[in-house]
Protein backbone atom coordinates (compact mmCIF):
# COMPACT_ATOMS: atom_id res chain seq x y z
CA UNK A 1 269.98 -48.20 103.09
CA UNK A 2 268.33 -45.75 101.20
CA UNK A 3 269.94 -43.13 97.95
CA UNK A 4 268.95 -39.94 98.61
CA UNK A 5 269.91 -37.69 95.51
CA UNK A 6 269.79 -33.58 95.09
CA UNK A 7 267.87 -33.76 92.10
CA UNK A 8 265.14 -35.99 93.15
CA UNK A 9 264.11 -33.23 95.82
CA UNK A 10 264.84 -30.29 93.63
CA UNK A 11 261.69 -31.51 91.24
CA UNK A 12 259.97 -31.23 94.80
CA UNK A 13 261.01 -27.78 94.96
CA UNK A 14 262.41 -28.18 98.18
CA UNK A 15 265.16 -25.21 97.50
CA UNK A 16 264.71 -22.79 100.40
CA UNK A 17 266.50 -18.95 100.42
CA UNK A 18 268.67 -18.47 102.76
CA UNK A 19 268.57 -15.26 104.84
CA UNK A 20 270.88 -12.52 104.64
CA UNK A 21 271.74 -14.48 101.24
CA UNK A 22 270.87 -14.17 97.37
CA UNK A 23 270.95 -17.39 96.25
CA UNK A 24 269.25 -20.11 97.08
CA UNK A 25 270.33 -23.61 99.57
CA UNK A 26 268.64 -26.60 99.02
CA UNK A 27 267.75 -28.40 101.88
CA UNK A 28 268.17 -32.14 102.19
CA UNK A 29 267.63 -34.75 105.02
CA UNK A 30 268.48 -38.15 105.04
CA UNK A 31 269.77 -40.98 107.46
CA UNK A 32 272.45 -42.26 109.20
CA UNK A 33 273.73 -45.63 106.36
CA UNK A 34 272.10 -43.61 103.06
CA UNK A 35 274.06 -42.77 100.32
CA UNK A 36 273.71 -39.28 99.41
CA UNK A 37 274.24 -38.03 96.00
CA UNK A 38 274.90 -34.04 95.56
CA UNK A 39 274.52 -32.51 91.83
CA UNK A 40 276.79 -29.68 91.41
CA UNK A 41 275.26 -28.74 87.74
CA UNK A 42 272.11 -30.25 86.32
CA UNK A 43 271.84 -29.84 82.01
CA UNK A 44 273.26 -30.26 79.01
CA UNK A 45 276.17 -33.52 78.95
CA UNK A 46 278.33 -31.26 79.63
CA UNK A 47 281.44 -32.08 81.69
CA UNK A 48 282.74 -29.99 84.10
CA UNK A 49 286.54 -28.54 83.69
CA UNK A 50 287.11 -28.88 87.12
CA UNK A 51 284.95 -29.13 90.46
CA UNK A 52 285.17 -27.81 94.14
CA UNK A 53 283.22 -29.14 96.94
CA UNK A 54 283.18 -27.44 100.23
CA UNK A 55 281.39 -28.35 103.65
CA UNK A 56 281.01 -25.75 106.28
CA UNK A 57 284.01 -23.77 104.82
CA UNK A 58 286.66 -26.52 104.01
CA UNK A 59 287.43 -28.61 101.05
CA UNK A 60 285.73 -31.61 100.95
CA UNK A 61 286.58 -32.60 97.12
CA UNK A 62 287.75 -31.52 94.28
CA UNK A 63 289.95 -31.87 90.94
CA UNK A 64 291.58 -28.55 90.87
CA UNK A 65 291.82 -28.73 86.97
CA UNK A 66 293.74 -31.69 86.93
CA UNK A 67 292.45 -35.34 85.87
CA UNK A 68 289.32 -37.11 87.16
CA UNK A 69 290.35 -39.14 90.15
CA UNK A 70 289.68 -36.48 92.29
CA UNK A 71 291.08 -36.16 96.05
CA UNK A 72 288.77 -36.18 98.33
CA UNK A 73 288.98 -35.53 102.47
CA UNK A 74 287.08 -38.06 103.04
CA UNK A 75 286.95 -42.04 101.93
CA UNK A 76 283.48 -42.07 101.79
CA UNK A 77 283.15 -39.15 99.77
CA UNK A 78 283.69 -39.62 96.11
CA UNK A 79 283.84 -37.18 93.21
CA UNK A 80 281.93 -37.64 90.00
CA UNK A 81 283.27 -36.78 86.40
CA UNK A 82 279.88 -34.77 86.06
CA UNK A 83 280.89 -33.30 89.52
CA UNK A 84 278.54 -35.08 92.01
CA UNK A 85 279.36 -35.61 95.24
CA UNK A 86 278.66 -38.89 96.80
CA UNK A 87 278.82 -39.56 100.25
CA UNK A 88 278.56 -43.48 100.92
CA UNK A 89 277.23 -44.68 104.53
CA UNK A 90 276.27 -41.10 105.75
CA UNK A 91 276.95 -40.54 108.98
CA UNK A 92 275.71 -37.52 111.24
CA UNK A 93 278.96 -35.81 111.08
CA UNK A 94 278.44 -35.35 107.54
CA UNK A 95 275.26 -32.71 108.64
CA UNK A 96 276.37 -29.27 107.17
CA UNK A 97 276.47 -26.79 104.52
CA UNK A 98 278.02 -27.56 101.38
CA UNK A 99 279.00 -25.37 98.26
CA UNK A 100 279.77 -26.89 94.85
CA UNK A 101 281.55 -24.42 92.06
CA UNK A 102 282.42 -25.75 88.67
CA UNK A 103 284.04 -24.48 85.50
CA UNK A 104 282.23 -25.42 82.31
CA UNK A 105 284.01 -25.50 79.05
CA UNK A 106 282.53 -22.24 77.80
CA UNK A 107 284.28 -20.03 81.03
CA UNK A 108 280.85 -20.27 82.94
CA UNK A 109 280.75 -20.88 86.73
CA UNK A 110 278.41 -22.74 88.15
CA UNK A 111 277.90 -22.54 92.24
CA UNK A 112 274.99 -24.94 94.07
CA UNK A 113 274.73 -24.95 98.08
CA UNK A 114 273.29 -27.40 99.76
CA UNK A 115 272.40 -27.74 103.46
CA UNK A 116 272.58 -31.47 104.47
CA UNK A 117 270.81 -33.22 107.59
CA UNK A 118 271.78 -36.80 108.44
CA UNK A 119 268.92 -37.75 111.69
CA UNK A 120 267.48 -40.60 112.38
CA UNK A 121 264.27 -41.68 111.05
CA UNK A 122 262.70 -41.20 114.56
CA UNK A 123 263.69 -37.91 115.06
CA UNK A 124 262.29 -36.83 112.29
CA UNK A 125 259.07 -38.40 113.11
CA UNK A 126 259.48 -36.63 116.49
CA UNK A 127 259.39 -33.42 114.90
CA UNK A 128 256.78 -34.03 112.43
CA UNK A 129 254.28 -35.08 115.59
CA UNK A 130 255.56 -31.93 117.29
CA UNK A 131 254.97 -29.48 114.28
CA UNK A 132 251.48 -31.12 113.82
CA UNK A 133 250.10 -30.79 117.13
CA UNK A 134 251.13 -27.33 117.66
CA UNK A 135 254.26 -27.72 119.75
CA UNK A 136 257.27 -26.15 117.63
CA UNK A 137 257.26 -22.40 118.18
């Protein structure tokens, strides 16, 4: 099992625009067992006044404004105080596009989208051999 963790590729500046869209998606890959850690805000220790996550649309977590314990739709995904999202024992149903937005204490909002890939370590070395000998097009 391997922890794969937003900020980890972030320093690998592996944020890529999406089009049609002004801000910017990081893009993260990881497989099927990994736990998968998604930073909504990265600074000062600054605690969020309340968190939404959002996968392809639909709540996923959040704490509305009330006390950390968070709900969550899902059992393996948990909600940080800081606002991470943790998803334990990713599966490949948990592939999509998520949106964090959080309220910090002085009224700013902070949004972060991330697009998430759970494949298999094979297919992933399947399309690295096809992108290197010329086949992807």
């Amino acid at each position: 099992m391997n922890i794969v963790a937003s900020l980890a590729l972030l320093c690998l500046s592996a944020a890529a625009t999406v089009s049609g869209n002004e801000s910017n998606e990081t893009v993260l890959s990881a497989a099927p067992g990994d736990s998968v850690f998604l930073q909504c805000y990265i600074g000062a220790n600054v605690t969020p006044v309340w968190t939404t996550w959002m996968k392809d649309g639909q709540v996923v977590a959040g704490n509305g404004g009330l006390p950390m314990g968070s709900s969550a739709a899902n059992p393996r995904f948990a909600l940080k105080q800081n606002g991470t999202l943790i998803i334990s024992a990713a599966v490949t149903e948990d592939s999509g596009s998520f949106l964090c937005s959080s309220a910090l204490p002085d009224n700013k909002t902070i949004n972060a989208r991330f697009q998430l890939q759970i494949t298999s370590k094979w297919a992933s070395y399947w399309v690295d051999m096809k992108s290197s000998m010329g086949l992807m097009g």
